[in-house]
PDB file of N, CA and C in Angstrom:
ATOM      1  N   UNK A   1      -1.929   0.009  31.642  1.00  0.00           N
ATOM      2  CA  UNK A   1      -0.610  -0.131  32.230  1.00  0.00           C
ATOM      3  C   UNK A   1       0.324   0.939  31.695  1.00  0.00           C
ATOM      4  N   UNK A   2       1.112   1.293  32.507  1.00  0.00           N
ATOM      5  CA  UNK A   2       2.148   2.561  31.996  1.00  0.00           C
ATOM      6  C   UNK A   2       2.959   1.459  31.103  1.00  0.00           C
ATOM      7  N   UNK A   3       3.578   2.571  30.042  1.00  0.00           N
ATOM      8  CA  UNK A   3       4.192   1.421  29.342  1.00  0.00           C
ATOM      9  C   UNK A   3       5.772   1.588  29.725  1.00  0.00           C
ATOM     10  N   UNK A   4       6.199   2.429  30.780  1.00  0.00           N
ATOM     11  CA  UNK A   4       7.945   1.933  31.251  1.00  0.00           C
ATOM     12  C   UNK A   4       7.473   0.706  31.652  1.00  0.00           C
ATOM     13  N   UNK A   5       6.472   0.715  32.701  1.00  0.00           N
ATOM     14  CA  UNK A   5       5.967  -1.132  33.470  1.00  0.00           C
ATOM     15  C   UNK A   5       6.317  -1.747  32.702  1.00  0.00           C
ATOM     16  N   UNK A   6       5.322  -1.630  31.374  1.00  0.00           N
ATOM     17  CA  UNK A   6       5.301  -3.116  30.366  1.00  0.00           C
ATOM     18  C   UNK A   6       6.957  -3.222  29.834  1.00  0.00           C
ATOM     19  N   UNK A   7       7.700  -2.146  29.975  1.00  0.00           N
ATOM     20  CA  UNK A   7       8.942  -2.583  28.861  1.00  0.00           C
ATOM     21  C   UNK A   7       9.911  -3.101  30.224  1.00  0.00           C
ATOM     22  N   UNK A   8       9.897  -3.199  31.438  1.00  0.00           N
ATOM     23  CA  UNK A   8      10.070  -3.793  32.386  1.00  0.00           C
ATOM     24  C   UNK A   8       9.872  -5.412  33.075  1.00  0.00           C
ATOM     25  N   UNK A   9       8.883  -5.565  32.762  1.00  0.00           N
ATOM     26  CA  UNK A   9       8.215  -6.505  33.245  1.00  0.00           C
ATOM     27  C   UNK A   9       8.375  -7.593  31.561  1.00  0.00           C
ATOM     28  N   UNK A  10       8.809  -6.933  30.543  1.00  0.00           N
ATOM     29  CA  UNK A  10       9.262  -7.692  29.152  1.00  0.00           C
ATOM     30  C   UNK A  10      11.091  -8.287  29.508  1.00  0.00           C
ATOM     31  N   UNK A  11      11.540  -7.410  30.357  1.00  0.00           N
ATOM     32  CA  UNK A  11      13.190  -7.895  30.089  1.00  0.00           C
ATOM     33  C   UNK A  11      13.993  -7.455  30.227  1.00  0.00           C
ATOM     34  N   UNK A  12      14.895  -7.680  30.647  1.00  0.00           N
ATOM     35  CA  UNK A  12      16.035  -6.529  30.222  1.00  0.00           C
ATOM     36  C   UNK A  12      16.467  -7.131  28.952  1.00  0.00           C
ATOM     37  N   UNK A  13      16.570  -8.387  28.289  1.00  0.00           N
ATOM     38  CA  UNK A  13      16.604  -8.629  27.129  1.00  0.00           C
ATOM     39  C   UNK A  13      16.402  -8.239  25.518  1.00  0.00           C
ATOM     40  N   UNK A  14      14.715  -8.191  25.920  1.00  0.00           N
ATOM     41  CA  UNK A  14      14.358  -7.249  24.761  1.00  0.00           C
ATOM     42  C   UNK A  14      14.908  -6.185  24.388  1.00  0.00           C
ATOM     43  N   UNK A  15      14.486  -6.020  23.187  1.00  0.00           N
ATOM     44  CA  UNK A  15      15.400  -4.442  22.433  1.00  0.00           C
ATOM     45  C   UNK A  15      13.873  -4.550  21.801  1.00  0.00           C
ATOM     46  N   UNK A  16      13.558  -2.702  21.576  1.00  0.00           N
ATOM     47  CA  UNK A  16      12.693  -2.699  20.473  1.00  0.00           C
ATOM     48  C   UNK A  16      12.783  -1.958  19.320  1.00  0.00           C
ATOM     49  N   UNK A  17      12.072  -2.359  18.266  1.00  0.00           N
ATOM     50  CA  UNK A  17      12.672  -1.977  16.785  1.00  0.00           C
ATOM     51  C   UNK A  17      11.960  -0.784  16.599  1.00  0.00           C
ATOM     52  N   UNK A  18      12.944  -0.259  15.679  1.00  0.00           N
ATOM     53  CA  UNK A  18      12.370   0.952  15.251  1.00  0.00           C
ATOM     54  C   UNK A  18      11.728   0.698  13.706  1.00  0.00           C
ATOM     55  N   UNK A  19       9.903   1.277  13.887  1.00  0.00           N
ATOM     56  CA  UNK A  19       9.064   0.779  12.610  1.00  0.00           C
ATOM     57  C   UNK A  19       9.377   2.260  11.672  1.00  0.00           C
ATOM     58  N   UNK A  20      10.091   1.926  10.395  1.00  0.00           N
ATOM     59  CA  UNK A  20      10.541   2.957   9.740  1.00  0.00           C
ATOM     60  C   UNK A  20       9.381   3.243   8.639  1.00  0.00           C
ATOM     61  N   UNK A  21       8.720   4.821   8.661  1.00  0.00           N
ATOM     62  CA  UNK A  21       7.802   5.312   8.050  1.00  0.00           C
ATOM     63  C   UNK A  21       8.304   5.151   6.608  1.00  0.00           C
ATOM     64  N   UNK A  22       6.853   4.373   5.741  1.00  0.00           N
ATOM     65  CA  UNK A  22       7.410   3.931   4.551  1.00  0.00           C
ATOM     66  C   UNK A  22       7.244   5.355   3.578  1.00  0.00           C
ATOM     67  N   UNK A  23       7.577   5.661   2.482  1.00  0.00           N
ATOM     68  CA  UNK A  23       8.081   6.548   1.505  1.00  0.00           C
ATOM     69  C   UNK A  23       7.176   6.691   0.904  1.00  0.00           C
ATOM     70  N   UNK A  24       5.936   7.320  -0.145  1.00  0.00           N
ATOM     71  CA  UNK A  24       5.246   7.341  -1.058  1.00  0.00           C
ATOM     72  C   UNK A  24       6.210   7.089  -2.176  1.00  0.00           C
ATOM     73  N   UNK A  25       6.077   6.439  -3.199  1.00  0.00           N
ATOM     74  CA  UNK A  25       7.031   6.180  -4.557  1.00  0.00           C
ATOM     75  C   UNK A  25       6.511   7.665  -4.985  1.00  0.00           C
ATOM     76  N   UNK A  26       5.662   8.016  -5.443  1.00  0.00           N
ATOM     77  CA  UNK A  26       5.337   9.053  -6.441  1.00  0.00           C
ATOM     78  C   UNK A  26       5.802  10.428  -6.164  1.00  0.00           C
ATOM     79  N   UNK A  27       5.651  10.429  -4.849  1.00  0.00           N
ATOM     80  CA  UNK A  27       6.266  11.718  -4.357  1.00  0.00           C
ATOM     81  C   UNK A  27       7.855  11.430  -3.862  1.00  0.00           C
ATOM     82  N   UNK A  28       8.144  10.652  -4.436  1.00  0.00           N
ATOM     83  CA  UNK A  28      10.014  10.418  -4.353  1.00  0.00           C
ATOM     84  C   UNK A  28      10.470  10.186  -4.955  1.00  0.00           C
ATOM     85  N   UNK A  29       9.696  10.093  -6.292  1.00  0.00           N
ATOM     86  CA  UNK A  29      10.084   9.900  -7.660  1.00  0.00           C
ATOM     87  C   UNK A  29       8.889  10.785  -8.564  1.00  0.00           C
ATOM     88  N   UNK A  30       9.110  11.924  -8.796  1.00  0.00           N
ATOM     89  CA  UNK A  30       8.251  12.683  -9.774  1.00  0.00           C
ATOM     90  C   UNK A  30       8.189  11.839 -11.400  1.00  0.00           C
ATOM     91  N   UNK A  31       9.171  11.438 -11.560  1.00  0.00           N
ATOM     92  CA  UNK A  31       8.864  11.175 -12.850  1.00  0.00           C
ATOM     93  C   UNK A  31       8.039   9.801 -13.061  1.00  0.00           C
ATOM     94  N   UNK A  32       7.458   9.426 -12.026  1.00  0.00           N
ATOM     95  CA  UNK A  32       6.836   7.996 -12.099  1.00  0.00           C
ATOM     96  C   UNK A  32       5.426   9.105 -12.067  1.00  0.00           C
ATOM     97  N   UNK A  33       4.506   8.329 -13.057  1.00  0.00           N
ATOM     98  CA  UNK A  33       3.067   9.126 -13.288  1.00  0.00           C
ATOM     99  C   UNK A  33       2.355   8.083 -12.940  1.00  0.00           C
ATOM    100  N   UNK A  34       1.135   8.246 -12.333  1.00  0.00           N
ATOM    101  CA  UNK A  34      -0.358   7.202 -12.628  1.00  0.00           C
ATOM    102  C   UNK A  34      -1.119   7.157 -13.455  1.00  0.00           C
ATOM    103  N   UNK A  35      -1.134   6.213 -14.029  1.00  0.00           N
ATOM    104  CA  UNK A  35      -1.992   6.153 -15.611  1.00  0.00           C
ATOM    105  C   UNK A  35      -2.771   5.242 -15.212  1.00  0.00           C
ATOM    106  N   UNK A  36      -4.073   4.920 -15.840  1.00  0.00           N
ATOM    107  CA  UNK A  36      -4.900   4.136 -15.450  1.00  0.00           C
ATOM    108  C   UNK A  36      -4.405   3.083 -16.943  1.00  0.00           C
ATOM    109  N   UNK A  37      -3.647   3.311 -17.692  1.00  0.00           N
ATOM    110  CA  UNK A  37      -3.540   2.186 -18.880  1.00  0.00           C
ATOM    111  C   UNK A  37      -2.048   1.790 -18.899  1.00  0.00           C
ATOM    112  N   UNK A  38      -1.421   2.319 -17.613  1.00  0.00           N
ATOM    113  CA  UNK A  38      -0.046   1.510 -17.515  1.00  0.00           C
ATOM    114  C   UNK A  38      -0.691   0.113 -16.130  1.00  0.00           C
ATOM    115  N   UNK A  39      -1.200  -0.786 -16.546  1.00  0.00           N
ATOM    116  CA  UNK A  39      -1.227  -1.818 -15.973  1.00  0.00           C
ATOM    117  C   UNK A  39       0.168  -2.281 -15.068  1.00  0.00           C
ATOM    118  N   UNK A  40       1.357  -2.634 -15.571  1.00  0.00           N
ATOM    119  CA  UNK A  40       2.240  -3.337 -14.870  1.00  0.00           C
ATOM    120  C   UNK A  40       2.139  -2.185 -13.702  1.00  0.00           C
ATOM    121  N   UNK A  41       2.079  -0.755 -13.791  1.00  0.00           N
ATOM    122  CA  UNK A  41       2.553  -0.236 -12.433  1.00  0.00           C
ATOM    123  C   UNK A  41       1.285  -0.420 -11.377  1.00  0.00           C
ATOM    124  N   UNK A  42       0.117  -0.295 -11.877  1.00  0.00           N
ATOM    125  CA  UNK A  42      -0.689  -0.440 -11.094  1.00  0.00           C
ATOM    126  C   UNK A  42      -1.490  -1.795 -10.761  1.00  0.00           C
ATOM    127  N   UNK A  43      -0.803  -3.396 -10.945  1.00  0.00           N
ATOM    128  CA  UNK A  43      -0.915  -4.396 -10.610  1.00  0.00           C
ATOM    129  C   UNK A  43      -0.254  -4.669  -9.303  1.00  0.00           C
ATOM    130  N   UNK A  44       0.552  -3.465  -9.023  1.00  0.00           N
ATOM    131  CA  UNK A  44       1.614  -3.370  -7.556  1.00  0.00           C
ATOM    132  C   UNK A  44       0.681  -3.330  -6.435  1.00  0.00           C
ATOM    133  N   UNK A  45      -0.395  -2.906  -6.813  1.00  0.00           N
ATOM    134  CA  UNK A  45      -1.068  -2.392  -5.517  1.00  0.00           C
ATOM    135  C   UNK A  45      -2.513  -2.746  -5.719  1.00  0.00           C
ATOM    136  N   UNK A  46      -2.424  -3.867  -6.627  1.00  0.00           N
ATOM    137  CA  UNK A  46      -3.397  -4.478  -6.428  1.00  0.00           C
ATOM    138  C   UNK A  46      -3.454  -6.220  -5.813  1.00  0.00           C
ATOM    139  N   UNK A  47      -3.728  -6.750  -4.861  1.00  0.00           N
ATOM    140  CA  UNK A  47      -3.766  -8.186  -3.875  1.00  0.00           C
ATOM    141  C   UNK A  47      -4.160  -9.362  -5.488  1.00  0.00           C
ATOM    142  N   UNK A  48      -3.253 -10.194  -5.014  1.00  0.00           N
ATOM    143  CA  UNK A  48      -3.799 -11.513  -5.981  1.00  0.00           C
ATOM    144  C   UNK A  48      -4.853 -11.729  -6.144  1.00  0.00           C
ATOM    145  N   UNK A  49      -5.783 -11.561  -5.030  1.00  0.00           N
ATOM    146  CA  UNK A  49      -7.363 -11.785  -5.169  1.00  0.00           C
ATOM    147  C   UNK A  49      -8.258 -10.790  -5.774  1.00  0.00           C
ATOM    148  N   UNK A  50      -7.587  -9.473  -5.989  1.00  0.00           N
ATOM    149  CA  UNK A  50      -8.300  -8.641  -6.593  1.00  0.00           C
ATOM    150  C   UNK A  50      -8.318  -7.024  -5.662  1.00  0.00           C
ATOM    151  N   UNK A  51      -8.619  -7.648  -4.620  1.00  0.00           N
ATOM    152  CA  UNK A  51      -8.378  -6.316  -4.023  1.00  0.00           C
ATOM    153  C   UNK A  51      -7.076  -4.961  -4.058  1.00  0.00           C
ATOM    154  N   UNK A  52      -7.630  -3.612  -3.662  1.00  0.00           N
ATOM    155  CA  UNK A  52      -6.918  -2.762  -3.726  1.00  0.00           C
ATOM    156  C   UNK A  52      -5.898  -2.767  -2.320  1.00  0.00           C
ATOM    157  N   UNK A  53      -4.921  -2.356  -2.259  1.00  0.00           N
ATOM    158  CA  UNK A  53      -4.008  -2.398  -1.118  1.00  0.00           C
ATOM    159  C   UNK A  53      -4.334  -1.175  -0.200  1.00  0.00           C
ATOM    160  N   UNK A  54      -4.126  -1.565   1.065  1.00  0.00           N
ATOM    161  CA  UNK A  54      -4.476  -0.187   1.666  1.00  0.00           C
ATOM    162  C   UNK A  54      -3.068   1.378   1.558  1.00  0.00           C
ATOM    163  N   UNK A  55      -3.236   2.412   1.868  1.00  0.00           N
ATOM    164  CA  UNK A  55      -1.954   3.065   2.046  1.00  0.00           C
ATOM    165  C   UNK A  55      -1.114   2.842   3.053  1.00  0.00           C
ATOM    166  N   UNK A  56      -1.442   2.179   4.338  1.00  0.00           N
ATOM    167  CA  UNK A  56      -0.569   2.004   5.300  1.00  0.00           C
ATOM    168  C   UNK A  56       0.051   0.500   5.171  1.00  0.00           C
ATOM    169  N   UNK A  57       0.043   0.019   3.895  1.00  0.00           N
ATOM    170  CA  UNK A  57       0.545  -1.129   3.141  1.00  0.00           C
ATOM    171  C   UNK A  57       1.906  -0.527   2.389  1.00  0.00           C
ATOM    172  N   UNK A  58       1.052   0.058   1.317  1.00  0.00           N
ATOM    173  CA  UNK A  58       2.006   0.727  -0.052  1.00  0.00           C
ATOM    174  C   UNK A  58       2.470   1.606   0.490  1.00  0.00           C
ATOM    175  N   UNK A  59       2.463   2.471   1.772  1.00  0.00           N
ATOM    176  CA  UNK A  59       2.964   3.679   2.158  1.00  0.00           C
ATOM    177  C   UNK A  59       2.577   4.817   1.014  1.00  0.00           C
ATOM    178  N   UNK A  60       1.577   4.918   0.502  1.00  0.00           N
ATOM    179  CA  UNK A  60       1.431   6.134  -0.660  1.00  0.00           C
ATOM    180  C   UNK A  60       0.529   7.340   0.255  1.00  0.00           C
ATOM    181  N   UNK A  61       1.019   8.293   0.257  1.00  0.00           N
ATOM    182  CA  UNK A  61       0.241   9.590   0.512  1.00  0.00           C
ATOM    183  C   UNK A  61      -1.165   9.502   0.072  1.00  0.00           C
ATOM    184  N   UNK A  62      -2.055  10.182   1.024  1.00  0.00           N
ATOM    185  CA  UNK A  62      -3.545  10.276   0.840  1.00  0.00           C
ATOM    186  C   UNK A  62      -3.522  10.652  -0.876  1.00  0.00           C
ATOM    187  N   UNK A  63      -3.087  11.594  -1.042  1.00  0.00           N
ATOM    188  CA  UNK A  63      -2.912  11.966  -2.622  1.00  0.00           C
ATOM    189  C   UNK A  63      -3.407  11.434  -3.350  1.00  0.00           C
ATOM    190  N   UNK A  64      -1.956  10.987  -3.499  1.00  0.00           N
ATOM    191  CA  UNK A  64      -1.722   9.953  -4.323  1.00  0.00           C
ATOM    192  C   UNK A  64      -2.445   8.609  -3.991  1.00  0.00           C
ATOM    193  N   UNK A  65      -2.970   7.939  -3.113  1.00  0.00           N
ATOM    194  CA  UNK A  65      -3.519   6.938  -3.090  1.00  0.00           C
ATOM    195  C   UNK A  65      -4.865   6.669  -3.438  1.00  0.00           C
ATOM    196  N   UNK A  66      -5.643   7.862  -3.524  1.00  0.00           N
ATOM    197  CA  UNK A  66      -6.735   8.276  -4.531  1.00  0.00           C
ATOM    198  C   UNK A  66      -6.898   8.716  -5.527  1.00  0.00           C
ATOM    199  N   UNK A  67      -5.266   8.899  -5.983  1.00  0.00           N
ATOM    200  CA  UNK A  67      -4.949   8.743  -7.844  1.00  0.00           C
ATOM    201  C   UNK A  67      -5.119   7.369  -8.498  1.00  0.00           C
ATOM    202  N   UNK A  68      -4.246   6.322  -7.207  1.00  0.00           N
ATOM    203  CA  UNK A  68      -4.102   5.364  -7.838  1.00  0.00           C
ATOM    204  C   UNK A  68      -5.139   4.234  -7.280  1.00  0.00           C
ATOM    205  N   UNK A  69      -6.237   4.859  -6.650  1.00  0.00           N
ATOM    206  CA  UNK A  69      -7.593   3.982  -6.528  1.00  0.00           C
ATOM    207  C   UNK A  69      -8.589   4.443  -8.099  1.00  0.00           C
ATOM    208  N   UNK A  70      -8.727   5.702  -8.264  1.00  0.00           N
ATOM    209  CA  UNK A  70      -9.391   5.746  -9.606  1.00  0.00           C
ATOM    210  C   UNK A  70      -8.716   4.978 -10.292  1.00  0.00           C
ATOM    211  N   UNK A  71      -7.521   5.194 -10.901  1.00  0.00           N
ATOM    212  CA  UNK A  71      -6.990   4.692 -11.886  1.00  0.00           C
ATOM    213  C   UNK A  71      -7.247   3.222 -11.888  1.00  0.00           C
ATOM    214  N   UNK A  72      -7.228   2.592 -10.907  1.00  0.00           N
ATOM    215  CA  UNK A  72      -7.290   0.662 -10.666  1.00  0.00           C
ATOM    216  C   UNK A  72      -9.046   1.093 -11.179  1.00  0.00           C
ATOM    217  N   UNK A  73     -10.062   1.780 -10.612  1.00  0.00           N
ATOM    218  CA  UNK A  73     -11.201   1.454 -11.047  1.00  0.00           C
ATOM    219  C   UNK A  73     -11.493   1.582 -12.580  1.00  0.00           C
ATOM    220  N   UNK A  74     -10.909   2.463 -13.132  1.00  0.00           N
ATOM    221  CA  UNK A  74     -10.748   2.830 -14.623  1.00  0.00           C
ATOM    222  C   UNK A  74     -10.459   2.154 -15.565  1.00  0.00           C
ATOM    223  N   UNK A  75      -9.401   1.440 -14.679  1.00  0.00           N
ATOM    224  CA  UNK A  75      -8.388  -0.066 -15.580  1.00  0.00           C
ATOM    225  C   UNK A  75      -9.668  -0.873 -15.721  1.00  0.00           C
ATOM    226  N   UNK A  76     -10.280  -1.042 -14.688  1.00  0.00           N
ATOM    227  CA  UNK A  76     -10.818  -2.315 -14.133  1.00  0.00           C
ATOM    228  C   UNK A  76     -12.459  -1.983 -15.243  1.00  0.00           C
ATOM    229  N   UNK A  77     -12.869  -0.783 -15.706  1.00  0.00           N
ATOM    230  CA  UNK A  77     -14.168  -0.830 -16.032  1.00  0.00           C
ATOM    231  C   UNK A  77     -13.955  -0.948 -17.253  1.00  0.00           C
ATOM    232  N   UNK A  78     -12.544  -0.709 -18.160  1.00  0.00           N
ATOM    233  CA  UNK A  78     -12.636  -0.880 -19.456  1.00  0.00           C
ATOM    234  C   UNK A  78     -11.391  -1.950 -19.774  1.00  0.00           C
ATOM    235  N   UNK A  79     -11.846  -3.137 -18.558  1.00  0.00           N
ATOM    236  CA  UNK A  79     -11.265  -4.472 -18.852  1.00  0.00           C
ATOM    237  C   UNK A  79      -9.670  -4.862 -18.803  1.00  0.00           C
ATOM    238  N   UNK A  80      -8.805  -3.285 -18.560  1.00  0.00           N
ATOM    239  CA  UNK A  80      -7.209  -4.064 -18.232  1.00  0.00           C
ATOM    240  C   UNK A  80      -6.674  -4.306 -17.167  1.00  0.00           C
ATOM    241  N   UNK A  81      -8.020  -4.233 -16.490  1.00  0.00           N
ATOM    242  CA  UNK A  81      -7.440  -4.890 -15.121  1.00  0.00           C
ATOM    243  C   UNK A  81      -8.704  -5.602 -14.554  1.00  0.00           C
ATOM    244  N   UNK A  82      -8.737  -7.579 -13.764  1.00  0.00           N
ATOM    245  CA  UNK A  82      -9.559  -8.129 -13.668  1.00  0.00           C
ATOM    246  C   UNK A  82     -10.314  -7.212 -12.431  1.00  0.00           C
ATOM    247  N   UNK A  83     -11.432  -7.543 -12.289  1.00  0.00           N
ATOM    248  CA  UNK A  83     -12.136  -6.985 -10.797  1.00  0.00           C
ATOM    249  C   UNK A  83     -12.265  -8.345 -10.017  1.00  0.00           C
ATOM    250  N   UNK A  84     -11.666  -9.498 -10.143  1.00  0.00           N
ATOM    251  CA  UNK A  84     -11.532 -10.382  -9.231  1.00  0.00           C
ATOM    252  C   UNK A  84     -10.707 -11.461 -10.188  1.00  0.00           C
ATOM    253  N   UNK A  85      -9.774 -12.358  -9.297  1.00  0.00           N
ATOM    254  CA  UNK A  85      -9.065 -13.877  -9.950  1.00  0.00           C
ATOM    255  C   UNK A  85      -9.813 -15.301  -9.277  1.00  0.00           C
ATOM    256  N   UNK A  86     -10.581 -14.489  -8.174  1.00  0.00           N
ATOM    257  CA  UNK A  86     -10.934 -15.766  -7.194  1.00  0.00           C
ATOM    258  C   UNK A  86     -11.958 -16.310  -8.037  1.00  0.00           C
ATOM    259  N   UNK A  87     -12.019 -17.790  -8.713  1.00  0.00           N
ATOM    260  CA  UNK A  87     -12.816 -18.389  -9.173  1.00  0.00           C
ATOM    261  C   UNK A  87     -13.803 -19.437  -8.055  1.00  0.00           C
ATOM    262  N   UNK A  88     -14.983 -19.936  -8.423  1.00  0.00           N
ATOM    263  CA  UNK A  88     -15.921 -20.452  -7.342  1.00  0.00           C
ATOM    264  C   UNK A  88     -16.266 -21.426  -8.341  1.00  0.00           C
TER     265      UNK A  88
END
């Protein structure tokens, strides 16, 4: 379907939002570093259950989002960070 149709055939009511492209922190803040042994920063982007967050979550640049995937694995192999909470 063309999409004037679809925004037609929605309303004259509707309004649609504008989805605002999220920011990388690291590259908008230089002085924030990735360390694999600063835990509190990198518990941000890690899911309650354990998992890693995606970038179109955290908004972090390809970069940087494979800084701060080593670093979570790094945490995670020398124990300061769990590799899962989900108990069975």
């Amino acid at each position: 379907m063309n999409r004037e149709r679809m925004d037609e055939e929605q309303g004259p009511g509707r309004r649609r939002f504008m989805v605002r492209r999220k920011v990388c922190r690291f590259c908008a803040d230089k002085e924030l570093k990735i360390d694999y042994k600063d835990t509190r920063t990198l518990t941000q982007f890690v899911t309650e259950r354990g998992k890693m967050t995606p970038s179109r979550i955290t908004g972090n640049c390809a970069h940087h989002q494979r800084l701060v995937t080593t670093a979570i694995k790094r945490a995670r192999s020398i124990a300061l960070l769990p590799f899962s909470t989900a108990r069975n």
